[in-house]
N, C-alpha and C. Protein backbone atom coordinates (compact mmCIF):
# COMPACT_ATOMS: atom_id res chain seq x y z
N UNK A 1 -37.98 -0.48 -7.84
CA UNK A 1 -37.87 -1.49 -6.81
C UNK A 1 -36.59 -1.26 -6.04
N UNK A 2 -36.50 -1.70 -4.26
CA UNK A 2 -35.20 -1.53 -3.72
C UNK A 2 -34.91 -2.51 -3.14
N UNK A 3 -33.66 -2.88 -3.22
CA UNK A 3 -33.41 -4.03 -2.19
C UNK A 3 -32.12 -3.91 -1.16
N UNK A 4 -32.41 -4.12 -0.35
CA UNK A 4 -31.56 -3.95 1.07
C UNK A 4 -30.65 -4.83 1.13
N UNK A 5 -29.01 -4.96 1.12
CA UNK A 5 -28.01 -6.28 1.49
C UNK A 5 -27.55 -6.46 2.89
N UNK A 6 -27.63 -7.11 3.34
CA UNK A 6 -27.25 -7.56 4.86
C UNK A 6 -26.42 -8.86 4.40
N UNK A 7 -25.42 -8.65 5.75
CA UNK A 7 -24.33 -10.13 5.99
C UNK A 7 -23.67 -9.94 7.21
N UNK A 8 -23.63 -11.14 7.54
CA UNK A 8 -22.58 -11.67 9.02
C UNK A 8 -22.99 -10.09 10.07
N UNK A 9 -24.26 -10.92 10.54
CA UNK A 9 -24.91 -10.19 11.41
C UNK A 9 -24.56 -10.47 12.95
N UNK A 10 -24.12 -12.17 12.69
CA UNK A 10 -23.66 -12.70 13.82
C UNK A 10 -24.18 -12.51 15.10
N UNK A 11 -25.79 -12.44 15.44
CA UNK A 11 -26.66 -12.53 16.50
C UNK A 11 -26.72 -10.97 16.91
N UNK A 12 -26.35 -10.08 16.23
CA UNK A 12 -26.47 -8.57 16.34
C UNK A 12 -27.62 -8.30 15.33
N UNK A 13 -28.56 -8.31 15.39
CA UNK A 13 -29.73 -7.79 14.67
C UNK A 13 -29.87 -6.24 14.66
N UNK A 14 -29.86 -5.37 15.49
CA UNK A 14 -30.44 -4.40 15.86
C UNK A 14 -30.12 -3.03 14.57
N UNK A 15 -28.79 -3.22 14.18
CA UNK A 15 -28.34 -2.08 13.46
C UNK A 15 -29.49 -2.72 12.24
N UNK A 16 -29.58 -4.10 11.50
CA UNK A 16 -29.98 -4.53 10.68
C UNK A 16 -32.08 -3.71 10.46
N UNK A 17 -32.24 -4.15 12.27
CA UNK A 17 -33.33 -3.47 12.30
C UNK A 17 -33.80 -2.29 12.25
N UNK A 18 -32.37 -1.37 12.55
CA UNK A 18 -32.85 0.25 12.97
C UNK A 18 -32.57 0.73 11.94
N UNK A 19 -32.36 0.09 10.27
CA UNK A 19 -31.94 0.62 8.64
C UNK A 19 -33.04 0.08 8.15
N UNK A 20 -33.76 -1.16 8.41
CA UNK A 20 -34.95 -1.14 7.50
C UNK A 20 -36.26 -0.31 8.49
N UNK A 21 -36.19 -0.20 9.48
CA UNK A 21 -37.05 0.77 10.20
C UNK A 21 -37.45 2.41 9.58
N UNK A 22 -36.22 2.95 8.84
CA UNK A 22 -36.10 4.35 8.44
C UNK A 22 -36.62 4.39 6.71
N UNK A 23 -36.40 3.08 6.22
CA UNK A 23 -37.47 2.79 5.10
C UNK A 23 -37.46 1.11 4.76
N UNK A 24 -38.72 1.00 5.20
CA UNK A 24 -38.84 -1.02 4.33
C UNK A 24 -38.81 -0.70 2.77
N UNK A 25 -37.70 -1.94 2.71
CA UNK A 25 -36.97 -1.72 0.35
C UNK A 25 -38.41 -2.67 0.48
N UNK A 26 -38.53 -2.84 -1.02
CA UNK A 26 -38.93 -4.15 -1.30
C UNK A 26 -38.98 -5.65 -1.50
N UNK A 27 -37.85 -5.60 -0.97
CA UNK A 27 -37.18 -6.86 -0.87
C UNK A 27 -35.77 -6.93 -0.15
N UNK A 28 -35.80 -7.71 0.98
CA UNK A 28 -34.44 -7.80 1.73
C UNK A 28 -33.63 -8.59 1.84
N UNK A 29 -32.05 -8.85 1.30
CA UNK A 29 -31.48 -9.92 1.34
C UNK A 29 -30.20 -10.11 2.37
N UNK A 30 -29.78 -11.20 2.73
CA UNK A 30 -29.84 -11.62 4.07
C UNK A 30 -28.48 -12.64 3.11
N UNK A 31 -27.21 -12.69 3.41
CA UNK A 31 -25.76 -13.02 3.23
C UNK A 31 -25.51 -14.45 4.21
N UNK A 32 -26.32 -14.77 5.20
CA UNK A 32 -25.45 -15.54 6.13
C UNK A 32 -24.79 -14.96 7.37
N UNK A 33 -24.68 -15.73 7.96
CA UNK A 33 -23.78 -15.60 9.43
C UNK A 33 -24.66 -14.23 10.26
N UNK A 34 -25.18 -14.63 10.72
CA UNK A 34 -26.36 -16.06 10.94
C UNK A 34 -27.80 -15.70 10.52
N UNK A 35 -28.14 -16.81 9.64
CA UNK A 35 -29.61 -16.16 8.69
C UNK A 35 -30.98 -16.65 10.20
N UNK A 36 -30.40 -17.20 11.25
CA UNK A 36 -31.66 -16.93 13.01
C UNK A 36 -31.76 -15.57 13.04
N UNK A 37 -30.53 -14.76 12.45
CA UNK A 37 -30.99 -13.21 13.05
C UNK A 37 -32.29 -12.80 12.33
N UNK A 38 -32.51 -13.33 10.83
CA UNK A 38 -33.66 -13.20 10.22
C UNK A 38 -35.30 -13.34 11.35
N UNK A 39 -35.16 -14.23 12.19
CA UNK A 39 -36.15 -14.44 12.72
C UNK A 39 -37.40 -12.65 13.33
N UNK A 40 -35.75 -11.75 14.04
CA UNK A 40 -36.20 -10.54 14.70
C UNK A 40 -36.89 -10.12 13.28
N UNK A 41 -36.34 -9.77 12.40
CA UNK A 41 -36.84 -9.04 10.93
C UNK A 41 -38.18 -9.76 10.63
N UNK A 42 -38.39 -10.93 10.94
CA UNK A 42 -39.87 -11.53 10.50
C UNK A 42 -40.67 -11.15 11.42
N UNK A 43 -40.39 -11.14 12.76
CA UNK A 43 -41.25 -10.87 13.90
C UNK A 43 -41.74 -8.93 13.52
N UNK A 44 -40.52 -8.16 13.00
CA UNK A 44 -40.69 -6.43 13.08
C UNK A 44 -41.59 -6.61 11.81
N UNK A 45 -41.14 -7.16 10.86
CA UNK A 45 -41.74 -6.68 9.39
C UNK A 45 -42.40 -8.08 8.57
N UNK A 46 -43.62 -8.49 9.00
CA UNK A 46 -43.52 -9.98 8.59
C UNK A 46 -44.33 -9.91 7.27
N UNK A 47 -44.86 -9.01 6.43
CA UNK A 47 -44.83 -9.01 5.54
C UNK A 47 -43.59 -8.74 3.93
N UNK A 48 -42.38 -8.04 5.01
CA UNK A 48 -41.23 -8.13 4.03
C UNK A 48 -41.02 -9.55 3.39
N UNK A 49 -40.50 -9.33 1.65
CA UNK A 49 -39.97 -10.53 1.00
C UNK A 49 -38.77 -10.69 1.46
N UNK A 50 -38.35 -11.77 1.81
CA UNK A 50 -36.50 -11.66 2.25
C UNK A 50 -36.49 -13.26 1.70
N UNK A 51 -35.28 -12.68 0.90
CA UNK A 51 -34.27 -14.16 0.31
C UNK A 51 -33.10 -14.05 1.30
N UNK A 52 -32.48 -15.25 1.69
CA UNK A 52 -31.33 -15.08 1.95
C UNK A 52 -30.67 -16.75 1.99
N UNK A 53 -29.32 -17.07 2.25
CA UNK A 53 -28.24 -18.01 1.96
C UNK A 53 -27.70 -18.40 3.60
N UNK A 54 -27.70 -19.18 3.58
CA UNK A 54 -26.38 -19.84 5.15
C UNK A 54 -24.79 -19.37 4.79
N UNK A 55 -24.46 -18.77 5.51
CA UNK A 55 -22.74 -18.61 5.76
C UNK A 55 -22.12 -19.95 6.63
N UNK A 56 -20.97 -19.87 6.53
CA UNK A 56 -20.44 -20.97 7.08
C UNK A 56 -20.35 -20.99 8.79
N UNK A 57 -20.90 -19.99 9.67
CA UNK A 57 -21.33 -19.77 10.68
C UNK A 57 -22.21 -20.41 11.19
N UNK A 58 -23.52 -20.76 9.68
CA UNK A 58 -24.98 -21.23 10.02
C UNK A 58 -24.93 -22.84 10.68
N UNK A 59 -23.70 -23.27 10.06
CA UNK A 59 -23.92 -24.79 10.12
C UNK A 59 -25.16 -25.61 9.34
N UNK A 60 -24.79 -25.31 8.53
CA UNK A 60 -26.39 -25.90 7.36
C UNK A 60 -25.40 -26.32 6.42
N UNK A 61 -26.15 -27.23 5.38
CA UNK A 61 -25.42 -27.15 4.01
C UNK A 61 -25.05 -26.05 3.24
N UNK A 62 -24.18 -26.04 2.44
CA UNK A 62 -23.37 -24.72 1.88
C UNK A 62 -24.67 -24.72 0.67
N UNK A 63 -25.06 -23.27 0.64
CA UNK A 63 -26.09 -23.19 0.07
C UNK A 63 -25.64 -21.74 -1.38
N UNK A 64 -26.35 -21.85 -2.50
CA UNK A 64 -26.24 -20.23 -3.13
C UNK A 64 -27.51 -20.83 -3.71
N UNK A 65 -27.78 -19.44 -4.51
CA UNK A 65 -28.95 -19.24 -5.04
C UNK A 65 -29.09 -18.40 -6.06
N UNK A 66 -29.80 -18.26 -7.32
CA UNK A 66 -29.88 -18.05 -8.71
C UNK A 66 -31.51 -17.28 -8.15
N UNK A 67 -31.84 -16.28 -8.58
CA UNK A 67 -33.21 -15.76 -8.91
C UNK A 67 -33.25 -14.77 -9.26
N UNK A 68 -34.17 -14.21 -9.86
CA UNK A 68 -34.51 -13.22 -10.81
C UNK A 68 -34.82 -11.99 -10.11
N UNK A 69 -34.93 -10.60 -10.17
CA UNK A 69 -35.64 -9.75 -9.71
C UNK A 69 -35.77 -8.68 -10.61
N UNK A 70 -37.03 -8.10 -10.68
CA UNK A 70 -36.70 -7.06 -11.67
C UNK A 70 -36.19 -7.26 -13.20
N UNK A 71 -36.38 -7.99 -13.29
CA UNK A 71 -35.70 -8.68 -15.12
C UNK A 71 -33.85 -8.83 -14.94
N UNK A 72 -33.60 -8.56 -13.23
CA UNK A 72 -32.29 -8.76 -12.74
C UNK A 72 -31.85 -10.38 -12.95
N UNK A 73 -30.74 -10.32 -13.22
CA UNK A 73 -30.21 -12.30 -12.65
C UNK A 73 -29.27 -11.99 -11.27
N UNK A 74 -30.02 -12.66 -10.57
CA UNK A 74 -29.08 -12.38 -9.21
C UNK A 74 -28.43 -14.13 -8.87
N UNK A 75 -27.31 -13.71 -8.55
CA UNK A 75 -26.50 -14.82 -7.59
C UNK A 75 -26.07 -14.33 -6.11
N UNK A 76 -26.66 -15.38 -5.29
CA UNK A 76 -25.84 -15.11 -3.92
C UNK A 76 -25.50 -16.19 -3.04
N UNK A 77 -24.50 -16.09 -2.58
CA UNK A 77 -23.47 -16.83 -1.85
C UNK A 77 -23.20 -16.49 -0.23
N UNK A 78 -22.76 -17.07 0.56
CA UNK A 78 -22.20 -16.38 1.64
C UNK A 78 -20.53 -15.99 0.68
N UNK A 79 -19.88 -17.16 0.44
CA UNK A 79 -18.66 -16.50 0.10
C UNK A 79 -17.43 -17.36 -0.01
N UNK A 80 -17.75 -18.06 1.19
CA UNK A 80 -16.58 -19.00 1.33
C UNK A 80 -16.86 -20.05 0.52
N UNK A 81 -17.42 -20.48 -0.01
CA UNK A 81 -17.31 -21.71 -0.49
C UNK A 81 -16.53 -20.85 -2.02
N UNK A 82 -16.35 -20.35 -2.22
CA UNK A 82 -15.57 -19.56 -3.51
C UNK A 82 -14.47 -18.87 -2.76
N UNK A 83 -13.80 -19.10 -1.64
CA UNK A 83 -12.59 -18.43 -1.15
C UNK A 83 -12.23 -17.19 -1.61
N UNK A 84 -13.44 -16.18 -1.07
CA UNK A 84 -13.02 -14.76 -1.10
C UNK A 84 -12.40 -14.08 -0.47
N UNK A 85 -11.95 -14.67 0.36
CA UNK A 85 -10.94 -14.11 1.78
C UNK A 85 -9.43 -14.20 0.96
N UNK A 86 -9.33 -14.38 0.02
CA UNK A 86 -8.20 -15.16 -0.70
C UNK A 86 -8.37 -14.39 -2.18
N UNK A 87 -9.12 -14.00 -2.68
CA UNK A 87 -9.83 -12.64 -3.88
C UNK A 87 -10.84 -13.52 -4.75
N UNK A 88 -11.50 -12.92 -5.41
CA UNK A 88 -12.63 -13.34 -6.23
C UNK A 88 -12.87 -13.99 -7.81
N UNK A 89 -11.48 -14.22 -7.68
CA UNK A 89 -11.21 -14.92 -9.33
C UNK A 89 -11.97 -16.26 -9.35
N UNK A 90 -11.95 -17.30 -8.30
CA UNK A 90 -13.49 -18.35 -8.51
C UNK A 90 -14.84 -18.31 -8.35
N UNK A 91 -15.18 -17.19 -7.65
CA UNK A 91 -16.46 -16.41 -7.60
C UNK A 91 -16.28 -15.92 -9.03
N UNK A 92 -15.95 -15.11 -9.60
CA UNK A 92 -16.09 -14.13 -11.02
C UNK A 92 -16.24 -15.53 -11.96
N UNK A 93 -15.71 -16.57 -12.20
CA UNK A 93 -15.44 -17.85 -13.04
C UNK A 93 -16.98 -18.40 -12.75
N UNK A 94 -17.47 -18.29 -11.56
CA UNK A 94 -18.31 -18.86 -11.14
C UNK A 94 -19.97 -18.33 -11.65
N UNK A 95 -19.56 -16.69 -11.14
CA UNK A 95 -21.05 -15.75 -11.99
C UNK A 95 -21.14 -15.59 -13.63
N UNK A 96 -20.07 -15.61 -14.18
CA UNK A 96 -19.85 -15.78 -15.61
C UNK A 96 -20.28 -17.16 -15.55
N UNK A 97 -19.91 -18.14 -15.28
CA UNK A 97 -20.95 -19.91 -15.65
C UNK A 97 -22.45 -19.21 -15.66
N UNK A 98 -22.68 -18.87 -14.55
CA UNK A 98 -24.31 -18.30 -14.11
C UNK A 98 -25.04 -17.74 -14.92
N UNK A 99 -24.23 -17.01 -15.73
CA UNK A 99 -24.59 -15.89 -16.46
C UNK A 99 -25.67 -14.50 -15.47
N UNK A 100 -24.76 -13.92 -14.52
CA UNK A 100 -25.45 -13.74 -13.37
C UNK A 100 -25.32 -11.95 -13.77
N UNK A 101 -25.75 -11.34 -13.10
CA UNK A 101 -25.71 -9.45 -13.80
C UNK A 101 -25.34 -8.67 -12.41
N UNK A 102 -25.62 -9.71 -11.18
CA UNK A 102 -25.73 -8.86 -10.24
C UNK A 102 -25.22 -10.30 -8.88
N UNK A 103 -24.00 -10.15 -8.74
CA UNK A 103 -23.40 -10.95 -7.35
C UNK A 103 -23.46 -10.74 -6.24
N UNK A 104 -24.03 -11.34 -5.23
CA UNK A 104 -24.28 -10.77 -3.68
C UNK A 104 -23.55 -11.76 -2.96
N UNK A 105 -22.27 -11.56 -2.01
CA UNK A 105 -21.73 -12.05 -1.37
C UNK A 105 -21.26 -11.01 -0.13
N UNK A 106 -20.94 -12.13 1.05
CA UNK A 106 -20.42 -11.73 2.35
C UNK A 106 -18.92 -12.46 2.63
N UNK A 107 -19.16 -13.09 3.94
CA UNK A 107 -17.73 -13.57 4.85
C UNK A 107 -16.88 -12.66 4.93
N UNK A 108 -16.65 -12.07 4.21
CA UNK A 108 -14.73 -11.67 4.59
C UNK A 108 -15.41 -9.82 5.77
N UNK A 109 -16.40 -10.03 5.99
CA UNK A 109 -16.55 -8.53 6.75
C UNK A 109 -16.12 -6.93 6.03
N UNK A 110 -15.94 -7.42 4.57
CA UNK A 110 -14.98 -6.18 4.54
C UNK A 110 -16.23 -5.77 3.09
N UNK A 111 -17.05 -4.72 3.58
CA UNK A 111 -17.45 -4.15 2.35
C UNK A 111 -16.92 -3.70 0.85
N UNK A 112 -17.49 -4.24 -0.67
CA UNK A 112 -16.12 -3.81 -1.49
C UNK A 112 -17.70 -3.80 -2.43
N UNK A 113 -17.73 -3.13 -3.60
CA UNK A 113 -18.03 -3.27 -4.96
C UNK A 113 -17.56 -2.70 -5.94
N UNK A 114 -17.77 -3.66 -6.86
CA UNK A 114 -17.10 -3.95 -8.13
C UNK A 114 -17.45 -4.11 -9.33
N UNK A 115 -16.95 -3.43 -10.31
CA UNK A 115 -17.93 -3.98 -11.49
C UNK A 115 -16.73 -4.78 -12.79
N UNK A 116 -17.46 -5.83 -13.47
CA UNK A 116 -16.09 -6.77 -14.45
C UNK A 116 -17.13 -7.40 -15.25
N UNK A 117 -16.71 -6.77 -16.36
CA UNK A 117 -17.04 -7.29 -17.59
C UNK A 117 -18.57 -7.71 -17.54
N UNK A 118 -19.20 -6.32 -16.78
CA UNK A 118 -20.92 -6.20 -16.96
C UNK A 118 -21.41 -7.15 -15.93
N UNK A 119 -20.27 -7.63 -14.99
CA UNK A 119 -21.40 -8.18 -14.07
C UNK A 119 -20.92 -7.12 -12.40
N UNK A 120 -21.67 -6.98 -11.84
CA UNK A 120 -21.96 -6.20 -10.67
C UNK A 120 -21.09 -6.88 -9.48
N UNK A 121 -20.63 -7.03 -8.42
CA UNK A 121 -19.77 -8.16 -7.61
C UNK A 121 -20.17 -6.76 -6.32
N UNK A 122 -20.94 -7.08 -5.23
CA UNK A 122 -21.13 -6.34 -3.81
C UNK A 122 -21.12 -7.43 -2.71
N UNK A 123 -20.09 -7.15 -2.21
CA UNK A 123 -19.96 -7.51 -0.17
C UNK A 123 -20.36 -6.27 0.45
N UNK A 124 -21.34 -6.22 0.81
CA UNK A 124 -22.21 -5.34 1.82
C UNK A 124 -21.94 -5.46 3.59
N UNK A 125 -20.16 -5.89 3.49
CA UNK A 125 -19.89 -5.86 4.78
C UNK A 125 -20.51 -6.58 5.91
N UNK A 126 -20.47 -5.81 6.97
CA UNK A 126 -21.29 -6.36 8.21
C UNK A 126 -22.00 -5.47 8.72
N UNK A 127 -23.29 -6.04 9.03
CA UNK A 127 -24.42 -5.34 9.89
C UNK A 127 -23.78 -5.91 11.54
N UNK A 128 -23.20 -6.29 11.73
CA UNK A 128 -22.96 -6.77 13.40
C UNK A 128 -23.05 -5.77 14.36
N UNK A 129 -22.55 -4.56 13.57
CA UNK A 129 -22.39 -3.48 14.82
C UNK A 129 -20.78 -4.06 15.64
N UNK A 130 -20.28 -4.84 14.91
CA UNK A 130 -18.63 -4.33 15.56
C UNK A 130 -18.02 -3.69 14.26
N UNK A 131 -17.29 -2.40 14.80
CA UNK A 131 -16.77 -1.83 13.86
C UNK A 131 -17.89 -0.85 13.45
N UNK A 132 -17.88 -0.44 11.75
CA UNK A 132 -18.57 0.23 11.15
C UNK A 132 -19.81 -0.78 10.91
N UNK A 133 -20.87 -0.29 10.83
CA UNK A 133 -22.11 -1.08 10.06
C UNK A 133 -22.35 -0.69 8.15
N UNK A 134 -22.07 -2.00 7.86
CA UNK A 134 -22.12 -1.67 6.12
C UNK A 134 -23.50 -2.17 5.57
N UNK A 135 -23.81 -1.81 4.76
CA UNK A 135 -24.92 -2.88 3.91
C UNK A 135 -24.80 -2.61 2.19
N UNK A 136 -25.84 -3.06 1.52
CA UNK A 136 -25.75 -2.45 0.28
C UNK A 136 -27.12 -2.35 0.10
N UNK A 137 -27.65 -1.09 -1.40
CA UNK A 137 -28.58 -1.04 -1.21
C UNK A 137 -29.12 -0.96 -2.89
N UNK A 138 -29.89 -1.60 -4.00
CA UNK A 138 -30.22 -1.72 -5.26
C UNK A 138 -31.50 -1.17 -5.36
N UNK A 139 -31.19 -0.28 -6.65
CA UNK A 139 -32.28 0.26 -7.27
C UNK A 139 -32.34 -0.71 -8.18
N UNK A 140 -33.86 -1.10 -9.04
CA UNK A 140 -33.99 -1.44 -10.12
C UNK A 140 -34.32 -1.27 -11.39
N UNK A 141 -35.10 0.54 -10.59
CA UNK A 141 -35.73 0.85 -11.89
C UNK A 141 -35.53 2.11 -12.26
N UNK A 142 -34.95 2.98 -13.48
CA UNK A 142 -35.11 2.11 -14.78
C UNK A 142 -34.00 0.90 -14.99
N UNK A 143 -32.76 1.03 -14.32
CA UNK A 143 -32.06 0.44 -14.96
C UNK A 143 -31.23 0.29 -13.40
N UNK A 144 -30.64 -1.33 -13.00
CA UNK A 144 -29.76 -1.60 -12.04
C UNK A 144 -28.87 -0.14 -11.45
N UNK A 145 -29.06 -0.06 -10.36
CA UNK A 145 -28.04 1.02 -9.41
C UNK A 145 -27.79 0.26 -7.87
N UNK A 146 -26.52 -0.13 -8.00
CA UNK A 146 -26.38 -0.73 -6.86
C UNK A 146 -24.90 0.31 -6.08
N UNK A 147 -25.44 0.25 -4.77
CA UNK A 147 -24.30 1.39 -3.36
C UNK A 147 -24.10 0.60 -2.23
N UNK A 148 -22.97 1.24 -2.03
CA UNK A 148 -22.57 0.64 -0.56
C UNK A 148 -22.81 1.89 0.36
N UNK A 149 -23.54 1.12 1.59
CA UNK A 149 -24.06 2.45 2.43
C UNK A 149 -23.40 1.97 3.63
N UNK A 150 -22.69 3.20 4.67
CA UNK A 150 -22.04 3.34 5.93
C UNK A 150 -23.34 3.52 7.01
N UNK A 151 -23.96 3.09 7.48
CA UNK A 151 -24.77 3.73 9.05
C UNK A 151 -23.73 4.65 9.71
N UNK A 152 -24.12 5.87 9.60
CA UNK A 152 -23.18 6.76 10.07
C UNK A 152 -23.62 7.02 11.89
């Protein structure tokens, strides 16, 4: 199984579109800021599964989410509401409560992964197309492989 990470797309869809164009994963997840850009991705691929969370961009309630994939435990967040712009010691406090294997967060724009004490921690950057375009991208099978990929 593959799954695609997107965040803080911020009304720039296009890079988002022209990476699942070159292969649809099986599932696409979607960080926030702004989860409307989702709309183009439903219109190109409207049979893709896509989970995704509000960033503090969205103006919605601050939202995360717990679900399974793959016999995976996933958590995802936009970010801020765990002040990662600031480092990830209440996020990490937070996926350990969860008992989570695999963390998906955005906001801070700055692609990073990490691994602590068996749980996985990926910011998949920004798809905006200012700057570099980041995402991340998970294998599941046989066993979790998660990358951070550059659109070169």
């Amino acid at each position: 199984m593959r799954l695609l990470v997107f965040s803080d797309t911020h009304r720039r869809s296009s890079g988002m579109l022209r990476i699942l164009s070159s292969a649809v994963p099986d599932v696409m997840i979607h960080l926030g800021d702004l989860v409307s850009d989702l709309e183009d991705v439903r219109a190109a691929f409207p049979s893709l599964r896509i989970l995704s969370v509000p960033g503090n961009c969205d103006f919605v309630p601050d939202e995360v989410t717990e679900t399974k994939i793959g016999g995976v435990r996933f958590f995802l967040c936009h970010g801020h509401q765990y002040g990662v712009k600031s480092g990830l010691g209440r996020l990490k406090a937070e996926a350990k409560k969860r008992d989570a294997g695999i963390v998906l967060f955005g906001h801070t724009h700055r692609a990073c992964l990490e691994e602590e004490d068996g749980i996985v921690y990926l910011n998949p950057g920004t798809a905006s197309g200012f700057g570099r375009l980041t995402y991340g991208e998970i294998f599941l099978d046989p066993e979790p492989r998660v990358f951070l990929r550059e659109e070169s």
